[in-house]
Each structure stands twice: as structure tokens, then as C-alpha cells.
C-alpha atoms as a PDB file:
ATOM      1  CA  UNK A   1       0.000   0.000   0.000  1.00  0.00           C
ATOM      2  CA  UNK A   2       1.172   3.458  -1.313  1.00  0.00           C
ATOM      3  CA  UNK A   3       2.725   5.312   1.876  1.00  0.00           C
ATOM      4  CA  UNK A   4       0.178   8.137   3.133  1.00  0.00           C
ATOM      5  CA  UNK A   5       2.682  10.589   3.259  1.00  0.00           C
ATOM      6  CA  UNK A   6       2.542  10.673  -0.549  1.00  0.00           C
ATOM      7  CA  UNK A   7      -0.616  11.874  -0.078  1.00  0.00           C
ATOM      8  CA  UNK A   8      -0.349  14.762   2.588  1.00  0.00           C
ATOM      9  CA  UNK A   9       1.425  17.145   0.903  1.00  0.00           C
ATOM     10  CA  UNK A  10      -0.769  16.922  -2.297  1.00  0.00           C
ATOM     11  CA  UNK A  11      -3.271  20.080  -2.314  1.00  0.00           C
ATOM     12  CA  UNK A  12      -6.412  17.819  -3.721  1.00  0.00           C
ATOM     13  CA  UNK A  13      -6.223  15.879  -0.210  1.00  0.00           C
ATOM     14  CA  UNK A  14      -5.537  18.702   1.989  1.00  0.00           C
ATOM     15  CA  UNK A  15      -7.792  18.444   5.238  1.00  0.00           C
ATOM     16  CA  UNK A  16      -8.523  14.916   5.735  1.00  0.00           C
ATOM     17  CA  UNK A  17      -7.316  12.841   8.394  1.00  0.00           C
ATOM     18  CA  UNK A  18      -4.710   9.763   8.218  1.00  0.00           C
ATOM     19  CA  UNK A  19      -7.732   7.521   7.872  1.00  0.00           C
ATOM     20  CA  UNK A  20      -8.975   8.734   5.200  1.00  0.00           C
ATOM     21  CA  UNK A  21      -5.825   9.134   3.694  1.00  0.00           C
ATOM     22  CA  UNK A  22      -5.331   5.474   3.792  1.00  0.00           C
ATOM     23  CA  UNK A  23      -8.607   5.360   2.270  1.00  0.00           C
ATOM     24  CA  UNK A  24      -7.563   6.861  -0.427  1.00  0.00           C
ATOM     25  CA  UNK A  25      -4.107   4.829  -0.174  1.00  0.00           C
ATOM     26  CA  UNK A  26      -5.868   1.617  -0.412  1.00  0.00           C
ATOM     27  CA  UNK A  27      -6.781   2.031  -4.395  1.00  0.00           C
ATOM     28  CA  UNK A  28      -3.980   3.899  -5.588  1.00  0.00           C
ATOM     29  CA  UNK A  29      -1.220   2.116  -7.775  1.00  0.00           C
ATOM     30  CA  UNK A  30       2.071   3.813  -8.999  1.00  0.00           C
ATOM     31  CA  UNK A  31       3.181   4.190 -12.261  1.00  0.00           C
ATOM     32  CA  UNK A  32       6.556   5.168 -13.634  1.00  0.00           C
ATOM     33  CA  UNK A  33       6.324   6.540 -17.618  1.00  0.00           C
ATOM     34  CA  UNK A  34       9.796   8.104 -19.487  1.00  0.00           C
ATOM     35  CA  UNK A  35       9.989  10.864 -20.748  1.00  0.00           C
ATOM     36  CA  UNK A  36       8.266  11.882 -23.640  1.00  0.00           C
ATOM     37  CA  UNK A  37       5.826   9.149 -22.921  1.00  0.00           C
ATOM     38  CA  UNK A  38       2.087   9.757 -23.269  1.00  0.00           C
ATOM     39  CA  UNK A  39       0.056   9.107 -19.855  1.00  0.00           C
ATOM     40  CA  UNK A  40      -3.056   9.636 -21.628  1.00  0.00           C
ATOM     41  CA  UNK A  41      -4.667  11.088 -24.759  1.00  0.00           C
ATOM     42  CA  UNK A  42      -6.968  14.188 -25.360  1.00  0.00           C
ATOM     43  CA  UNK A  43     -11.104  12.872 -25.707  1.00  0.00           C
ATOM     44  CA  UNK A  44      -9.917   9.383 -24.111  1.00  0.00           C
ATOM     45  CA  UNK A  45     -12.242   7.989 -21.326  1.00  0.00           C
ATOM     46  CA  UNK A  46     -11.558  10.129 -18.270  1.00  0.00           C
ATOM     47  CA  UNK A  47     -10.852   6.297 -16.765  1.00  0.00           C
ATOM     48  CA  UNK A  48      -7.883   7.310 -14.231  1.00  0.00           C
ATOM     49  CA  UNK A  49      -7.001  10.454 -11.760  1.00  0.00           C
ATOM     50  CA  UNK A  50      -2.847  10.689 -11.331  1.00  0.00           C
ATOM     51  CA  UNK A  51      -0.932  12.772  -8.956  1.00  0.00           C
ATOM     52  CA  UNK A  52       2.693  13.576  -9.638  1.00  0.00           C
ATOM     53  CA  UNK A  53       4.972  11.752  -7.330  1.00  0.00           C
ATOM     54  CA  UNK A  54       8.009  12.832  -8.746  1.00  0.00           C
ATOM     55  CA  UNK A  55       8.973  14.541 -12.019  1.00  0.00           C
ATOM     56  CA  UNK A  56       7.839  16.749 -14.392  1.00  0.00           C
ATOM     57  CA  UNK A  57       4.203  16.188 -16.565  1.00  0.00           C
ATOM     58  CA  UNK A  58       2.980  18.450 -19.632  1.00  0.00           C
ATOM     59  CA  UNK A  59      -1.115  19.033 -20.541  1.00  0.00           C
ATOM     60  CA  UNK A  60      -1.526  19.100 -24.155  1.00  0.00           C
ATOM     61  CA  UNK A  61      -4.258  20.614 -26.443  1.00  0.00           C
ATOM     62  CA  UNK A  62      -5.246  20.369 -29.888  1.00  0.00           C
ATOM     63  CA  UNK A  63      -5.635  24.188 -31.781  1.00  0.00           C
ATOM     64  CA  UNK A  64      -8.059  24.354 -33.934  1.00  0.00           C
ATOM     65  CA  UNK A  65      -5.614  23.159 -37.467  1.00  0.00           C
ATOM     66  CA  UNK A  66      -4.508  20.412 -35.239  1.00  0.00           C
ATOM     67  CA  UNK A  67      -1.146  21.366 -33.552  1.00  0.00           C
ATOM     68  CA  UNK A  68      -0.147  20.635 -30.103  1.00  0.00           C
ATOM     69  CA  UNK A  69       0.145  22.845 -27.611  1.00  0.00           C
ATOM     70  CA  UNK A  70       1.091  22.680 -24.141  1.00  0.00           C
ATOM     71  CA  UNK A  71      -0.774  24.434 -22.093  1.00  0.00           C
ATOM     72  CA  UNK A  72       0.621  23.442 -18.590  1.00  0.00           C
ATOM     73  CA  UNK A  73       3.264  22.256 -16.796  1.00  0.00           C
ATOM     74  CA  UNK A  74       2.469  19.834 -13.205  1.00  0.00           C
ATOM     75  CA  UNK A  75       4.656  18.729 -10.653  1.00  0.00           C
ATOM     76  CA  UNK A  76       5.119  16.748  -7.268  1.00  0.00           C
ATOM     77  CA  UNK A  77       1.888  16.784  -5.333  1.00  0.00           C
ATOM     78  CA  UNK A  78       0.141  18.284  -8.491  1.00  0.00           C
ATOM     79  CA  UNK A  79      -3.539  16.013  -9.993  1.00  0.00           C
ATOM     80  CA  UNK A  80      -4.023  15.626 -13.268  1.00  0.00           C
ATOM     81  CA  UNK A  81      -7.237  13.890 -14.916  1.00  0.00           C
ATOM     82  CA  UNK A  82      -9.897  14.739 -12.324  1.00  0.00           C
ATOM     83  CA  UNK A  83     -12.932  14.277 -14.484  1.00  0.00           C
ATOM     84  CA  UNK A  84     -11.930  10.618 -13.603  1.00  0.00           C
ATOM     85  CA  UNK A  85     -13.902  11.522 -10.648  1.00  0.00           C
ATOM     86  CA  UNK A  86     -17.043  11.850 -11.965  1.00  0.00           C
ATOM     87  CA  UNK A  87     -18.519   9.098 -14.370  1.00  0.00           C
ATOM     88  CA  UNK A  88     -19.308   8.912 -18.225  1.00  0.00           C
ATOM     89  CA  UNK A  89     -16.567  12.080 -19.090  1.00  0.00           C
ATOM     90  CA  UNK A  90     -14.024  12.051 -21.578  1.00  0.00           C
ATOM     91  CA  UNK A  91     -10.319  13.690 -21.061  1.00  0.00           C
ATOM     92  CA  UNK A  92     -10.177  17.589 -22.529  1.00  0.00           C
ATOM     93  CA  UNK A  93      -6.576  17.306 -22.548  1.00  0.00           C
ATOM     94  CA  UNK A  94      -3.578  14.858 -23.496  1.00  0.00           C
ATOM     95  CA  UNK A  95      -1.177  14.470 -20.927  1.00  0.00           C
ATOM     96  CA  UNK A  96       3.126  13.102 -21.204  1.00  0.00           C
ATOM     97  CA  UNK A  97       5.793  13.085 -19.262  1.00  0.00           C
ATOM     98  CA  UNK A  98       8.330  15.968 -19.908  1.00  0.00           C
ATOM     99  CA  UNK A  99      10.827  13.669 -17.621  1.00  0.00           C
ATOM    100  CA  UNK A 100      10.984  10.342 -16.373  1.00  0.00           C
ATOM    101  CA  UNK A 101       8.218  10.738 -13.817  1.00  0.00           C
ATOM    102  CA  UNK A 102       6.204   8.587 -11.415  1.00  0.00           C
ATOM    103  CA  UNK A 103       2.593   9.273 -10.637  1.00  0.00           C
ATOM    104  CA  UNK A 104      -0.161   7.524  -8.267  1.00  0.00           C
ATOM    105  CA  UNK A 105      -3.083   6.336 -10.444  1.00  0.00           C
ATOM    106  CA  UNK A 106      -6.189   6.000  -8.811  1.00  0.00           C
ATOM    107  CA  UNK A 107      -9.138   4.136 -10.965  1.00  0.00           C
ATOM    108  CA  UNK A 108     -11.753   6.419 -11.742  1.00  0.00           C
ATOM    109  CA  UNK A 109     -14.598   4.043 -10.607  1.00  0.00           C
ATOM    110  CA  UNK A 110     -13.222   2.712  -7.613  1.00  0.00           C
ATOM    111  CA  UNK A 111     -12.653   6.320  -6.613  1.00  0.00           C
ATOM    112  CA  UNK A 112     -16.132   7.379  -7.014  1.00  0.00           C
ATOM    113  CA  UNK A 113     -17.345   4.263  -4.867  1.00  0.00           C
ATOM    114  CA  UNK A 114     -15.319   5.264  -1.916  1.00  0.00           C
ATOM    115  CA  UNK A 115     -16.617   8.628  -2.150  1.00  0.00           C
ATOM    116  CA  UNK A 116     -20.303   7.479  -1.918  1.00  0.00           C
ATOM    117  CA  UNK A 117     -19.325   5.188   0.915  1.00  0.00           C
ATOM    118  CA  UNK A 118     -17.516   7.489   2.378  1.00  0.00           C
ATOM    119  CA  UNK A 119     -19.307  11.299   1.802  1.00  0.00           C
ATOM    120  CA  UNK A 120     -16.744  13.008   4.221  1.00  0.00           C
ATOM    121  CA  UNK A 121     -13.561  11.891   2.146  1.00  0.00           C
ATOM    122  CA  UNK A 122     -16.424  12.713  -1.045  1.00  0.00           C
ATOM    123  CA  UNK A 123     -16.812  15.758  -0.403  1.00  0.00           C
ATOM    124  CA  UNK A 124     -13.440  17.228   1.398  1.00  0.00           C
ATOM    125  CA  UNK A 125     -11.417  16.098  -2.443  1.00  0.00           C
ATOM    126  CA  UNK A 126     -13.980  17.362  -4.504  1.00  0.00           C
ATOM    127  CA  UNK A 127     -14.076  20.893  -2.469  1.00  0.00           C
ATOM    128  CA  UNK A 128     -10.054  21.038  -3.233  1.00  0.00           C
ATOM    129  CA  UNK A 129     -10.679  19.992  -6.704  1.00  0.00           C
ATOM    130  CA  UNK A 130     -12.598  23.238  -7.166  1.00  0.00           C
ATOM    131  CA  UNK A 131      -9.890  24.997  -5.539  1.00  0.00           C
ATOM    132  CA  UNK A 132      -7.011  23.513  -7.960  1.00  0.00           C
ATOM    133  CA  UNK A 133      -9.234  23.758 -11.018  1.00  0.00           C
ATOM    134  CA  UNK A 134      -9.530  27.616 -10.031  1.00  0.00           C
ATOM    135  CA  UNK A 135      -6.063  28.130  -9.794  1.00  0.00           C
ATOM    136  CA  UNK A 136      -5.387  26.882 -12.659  1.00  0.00           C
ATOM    137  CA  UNK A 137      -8.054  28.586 -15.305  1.00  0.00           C
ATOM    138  CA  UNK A 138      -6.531  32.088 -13.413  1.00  0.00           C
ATOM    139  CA  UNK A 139      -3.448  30.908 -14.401  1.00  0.00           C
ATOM    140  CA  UNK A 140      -4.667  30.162 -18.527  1.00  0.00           C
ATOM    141  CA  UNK A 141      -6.163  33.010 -18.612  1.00  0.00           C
ATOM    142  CA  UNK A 142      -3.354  35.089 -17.125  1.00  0.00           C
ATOM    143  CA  UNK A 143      -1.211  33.454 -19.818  1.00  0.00           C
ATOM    144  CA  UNK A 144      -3.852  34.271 -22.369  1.00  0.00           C
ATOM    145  CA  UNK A 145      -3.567  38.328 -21.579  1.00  0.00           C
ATOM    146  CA  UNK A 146       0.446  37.936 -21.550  1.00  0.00           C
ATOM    147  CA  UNK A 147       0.567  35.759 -24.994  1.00  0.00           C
ATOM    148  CA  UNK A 148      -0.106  36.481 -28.773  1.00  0.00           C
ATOM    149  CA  UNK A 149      -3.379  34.167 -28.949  1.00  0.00           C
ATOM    150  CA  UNK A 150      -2.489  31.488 -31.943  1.00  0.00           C
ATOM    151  CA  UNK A 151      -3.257  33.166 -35.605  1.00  0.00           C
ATOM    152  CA  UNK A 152      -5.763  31.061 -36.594  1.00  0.00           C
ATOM    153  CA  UNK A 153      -7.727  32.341 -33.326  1.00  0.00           C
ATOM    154  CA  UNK A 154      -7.534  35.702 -35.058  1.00  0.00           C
ATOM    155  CA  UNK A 155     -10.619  37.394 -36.668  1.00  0.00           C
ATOM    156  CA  UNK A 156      -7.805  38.738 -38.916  1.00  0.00           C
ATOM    157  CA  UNK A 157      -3.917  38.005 -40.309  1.00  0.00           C
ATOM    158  CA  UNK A 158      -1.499  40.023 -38.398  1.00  0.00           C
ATOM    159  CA  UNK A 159       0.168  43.276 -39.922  1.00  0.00           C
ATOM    160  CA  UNK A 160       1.583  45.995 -39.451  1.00  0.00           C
ATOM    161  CA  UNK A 161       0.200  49.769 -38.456  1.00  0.00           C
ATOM    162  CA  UNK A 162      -2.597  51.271 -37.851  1.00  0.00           C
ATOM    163  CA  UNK A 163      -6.058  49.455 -38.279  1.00  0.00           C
ATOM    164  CA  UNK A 164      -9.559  50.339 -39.286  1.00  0.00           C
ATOM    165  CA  UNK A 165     -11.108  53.627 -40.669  1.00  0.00           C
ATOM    166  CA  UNK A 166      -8.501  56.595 -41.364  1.00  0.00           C
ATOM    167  CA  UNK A 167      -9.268  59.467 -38.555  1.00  0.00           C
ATOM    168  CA  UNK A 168     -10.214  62.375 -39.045  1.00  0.00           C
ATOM    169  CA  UNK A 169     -10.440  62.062 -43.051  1.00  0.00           C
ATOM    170  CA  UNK A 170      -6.600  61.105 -42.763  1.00  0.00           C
ATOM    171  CA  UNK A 171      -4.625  58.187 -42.014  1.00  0.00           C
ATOM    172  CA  UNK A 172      -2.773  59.398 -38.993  1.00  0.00           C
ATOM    173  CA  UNK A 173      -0.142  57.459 -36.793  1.00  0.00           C
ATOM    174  CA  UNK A 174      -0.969  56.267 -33.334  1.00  0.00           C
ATOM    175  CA  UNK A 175       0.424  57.319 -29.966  1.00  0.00           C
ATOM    176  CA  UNK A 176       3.406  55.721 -28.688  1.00  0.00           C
ATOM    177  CA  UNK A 177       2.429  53.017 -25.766  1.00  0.00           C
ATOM    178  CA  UNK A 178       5.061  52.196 -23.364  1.00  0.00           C
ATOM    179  CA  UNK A 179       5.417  47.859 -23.360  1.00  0.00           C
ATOM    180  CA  UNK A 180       4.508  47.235 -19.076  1.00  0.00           C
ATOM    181  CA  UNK A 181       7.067  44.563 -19.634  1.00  0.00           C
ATOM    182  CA  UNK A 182      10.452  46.213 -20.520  1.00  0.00           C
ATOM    183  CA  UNK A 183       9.321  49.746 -20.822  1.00  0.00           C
ATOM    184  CA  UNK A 184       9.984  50.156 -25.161  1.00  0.00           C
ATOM    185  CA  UNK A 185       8.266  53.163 -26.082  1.00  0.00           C
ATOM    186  CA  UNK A 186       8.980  53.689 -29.102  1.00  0.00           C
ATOM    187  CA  UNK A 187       5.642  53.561 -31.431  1.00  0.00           C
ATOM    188  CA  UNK A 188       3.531  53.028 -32.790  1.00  0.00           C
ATOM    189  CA  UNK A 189       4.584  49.164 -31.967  1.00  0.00           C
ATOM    190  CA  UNK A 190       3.072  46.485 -33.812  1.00  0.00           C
ATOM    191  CA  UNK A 191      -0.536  46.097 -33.685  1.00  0.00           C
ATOM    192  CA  UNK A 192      -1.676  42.224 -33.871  1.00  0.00           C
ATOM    193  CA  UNK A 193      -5.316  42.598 -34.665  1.00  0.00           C
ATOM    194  CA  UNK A 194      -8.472  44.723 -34.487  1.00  0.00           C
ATOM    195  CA  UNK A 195      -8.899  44.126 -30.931  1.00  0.00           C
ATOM    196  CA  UNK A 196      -5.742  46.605 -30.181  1.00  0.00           C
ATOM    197  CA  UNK A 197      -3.285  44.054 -29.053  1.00  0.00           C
ATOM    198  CA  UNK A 198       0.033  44.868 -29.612  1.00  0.00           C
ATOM    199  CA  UNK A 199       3.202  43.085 -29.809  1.00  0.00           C
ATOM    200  CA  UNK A 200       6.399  44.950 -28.642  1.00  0.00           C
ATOM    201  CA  UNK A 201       8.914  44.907 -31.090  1.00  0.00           C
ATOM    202  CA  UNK A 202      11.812  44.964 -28.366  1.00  0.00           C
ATOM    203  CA  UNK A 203      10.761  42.058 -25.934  1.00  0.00           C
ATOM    204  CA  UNK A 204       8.004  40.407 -28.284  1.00  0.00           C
ATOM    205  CA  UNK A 205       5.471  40.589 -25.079  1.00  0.00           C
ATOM    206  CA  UNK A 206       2.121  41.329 -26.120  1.00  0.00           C
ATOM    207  CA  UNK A 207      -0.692  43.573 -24.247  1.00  0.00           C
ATOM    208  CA  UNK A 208      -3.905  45.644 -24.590  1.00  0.00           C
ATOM    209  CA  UNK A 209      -3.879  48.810 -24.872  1.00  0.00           C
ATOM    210  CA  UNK A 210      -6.748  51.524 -26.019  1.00  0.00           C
ATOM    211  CA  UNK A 211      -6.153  52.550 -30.110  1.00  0.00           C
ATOM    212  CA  UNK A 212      -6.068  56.112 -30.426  1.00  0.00           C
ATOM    213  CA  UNK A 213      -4.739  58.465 -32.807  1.00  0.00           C
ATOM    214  CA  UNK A 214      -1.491  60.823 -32.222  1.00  0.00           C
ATOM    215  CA  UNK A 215      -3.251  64.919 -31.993  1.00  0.00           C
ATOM    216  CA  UNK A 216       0.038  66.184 -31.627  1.00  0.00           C
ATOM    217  CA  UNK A 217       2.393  66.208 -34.533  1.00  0.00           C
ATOM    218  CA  UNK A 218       5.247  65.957 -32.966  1.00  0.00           C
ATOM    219  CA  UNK A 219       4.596  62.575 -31.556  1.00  0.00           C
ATOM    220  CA  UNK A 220       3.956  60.687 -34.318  1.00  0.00           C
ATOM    221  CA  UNK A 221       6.693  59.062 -35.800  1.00  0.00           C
ATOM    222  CA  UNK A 222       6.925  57.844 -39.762  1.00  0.00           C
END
């Protein structure tokens, strides 16, 4: 039986007592994968949970033309495949190891058993499940504001300059907008799409910022 302090540290479990985590002990199984090796495939029956014992794991999505991307990075004490936890779901995510890693595998339907036998355990995991699953979307979508979304998410091909109708009867150039990551403020940078993201061309970071046009000669640049 899988050691309960394996379990302790882990987030998911936090709160229950040394019973339960033996519980929960009692139908885990470990499993060692290389790396590079897939632990399991995106729309696959969500038929397993895993928690990182050791190593390093990558989540994997599909874009929309079919490439991979990864789209997070788990470690020790870190679940992966929760919708395990709850019957008839399918995985929204591929998951392999980005080093030789070790993870405990608990069976998805032996795992929702115990948690109708035993409500307590039921309910403390699922509440921390919540908890992870929240962390992690803030995290997404903190990575979404920070990174150039993929092009073919674009409602248009990127270019360069201004976008939209000329103002003021004339095609004038837009203020210069200072990148909040390493301060370039030299502009107009380059706009990505319609919805006023730019890209700095110093650090490549890209941001929102409102579109507006330069008033003042002296500030636009050619």
C-alpha cells in the first residue's frame, strides 16, 4: 500500500485525516512513464485520476488546425485527470511526461465508490478539486492576456500599423504606448489585430492597450 505521506502534501487531499488518507491509499497504484511518454490522450475515457509523485508532466491541447500545444506544466503533489472523478466524461486534454516521472493512479470508478461510501472523504477532495481547477483557469487566462493568442484564433492576419477607418479624413499614426514589460516606447509598436493588441517589437510581449490616434504632430513618428 502506497505510503500516506505521498498523499499529505498533495493540495487535492488537503484536510482529511490519516484515515482517510489510507482510504484513499488503499486504491492507488504507482506508475513510472519516461519521458516523452504519453500518460493519456486528449477525448480518451476520463478512466484514471494521477498525482505527480516525482517529475515533471505536460497538458496538451489540440488548436483548432490540429497542432499541439502545451498548455501546462504539473509537478510533485500536483492532480491531473480529475474528471476521472465523476462518471461517463471524456479527457479535454492529453497528458506526457516531460521527464521520467512517477505518478499515483487512482481508478476512476473505484474512486467514485469510496466517495459514496464514504461522503466526508467525497466531499473534502472534490471541495479542493474546485480549488485547484480555479487556480489553474486564473493561471490560462493570465497566460492568455500575456501571450499572442495562436493566428488562426484571429478574426484577422497580423500586420503591421494602424487598423480600421482613417481618422479624421486622414490616415494618422498612433500614440506611442510604453510595453509594461520592458518599458519600449517607441511607437507606434506592432498592432496584432483589431482588438488593439500589440506586440512589442523589443521584448516580443504582447498587451492591450486603447487605439487612439497621435493629436500632436510631434509625436507621431513615420
Amino acid at each position: 500500500m502506497i505510503d500516506i505521506v505521498a498523499l499529505s502534501d498533495c493540495e487535492v487531499f488537503a484536510g482529511l485525516s490519516n484515515r482517510d488518507l489510507k482510504k484513499l491509499a488503499e486504491i492507488a497504484a504507482v506508475q513510472t512513464f519516461e519521458a516523452g511518454a504519453p500518460i493519456f490522450e486528449e477525448d480518451e475515457a476520463a478512466s484514471n485520476m494521477y498525482v505527480v509523485s516525482e517529475g515533471c508532466i505536460a497538458l496538451k491541447m489540440k488548436s483548432r488546425t490540429g497542432q499541439e500545444v502545451v498548455v501546462d506544466e504539473l509537478g510533485p503533489c500536483e492532480v491531473v485527470g480529475w474528471s476521472a472523478a465523476l462518471e461517463g466524461h471524456k479527457f479535454t486534454a492529453s497528458v506526457s511526461a516531460i521527464e521520467p516521472s512517477t505518478v499515483l493512479v487512482f481508478e476512476g470508478a473505484r474512486l467514485r465508490r469510496l466517495f459514496i461510501e464514504e461522503q466526508a472523504i467525497g466531499n473534502r477532495v472534490m471541495g479542493n478539486m474546485l480549488v485547484v481547477v480555479s487556480g489553474r483557469l486564473g493561471h490560462l487566462r493570465s497566460k492568455l492576456v500575456d501571450e499572442p493568442f495562436a493566428p488562426e484564433w484571429l478574426t484577422s492576419p497580423p500586420h503591421e500599423g494602424p487598423v480600421g477607418a482613417p481618422c479624421n479624413g486622414g490616415m494618422r499614426e498612433m500614440k506611442k504606448i510604453a510595453c509594461p514589460s520592458c518599458g519600449f516606447e517607441i511607437g507606434p509598436l506592432t498592432l496584432v489585430n483589431e482588438t488593439a493588441q500589440y506586440r512589442c517589437r523589443n521584448c516580443g510581449t504582447v498587451f492591450y492597450s486603447p487605439a487612439c490616434c497621435d493629436t500632436e504632430g510631434e509625436d507621431s513618428m513615420t
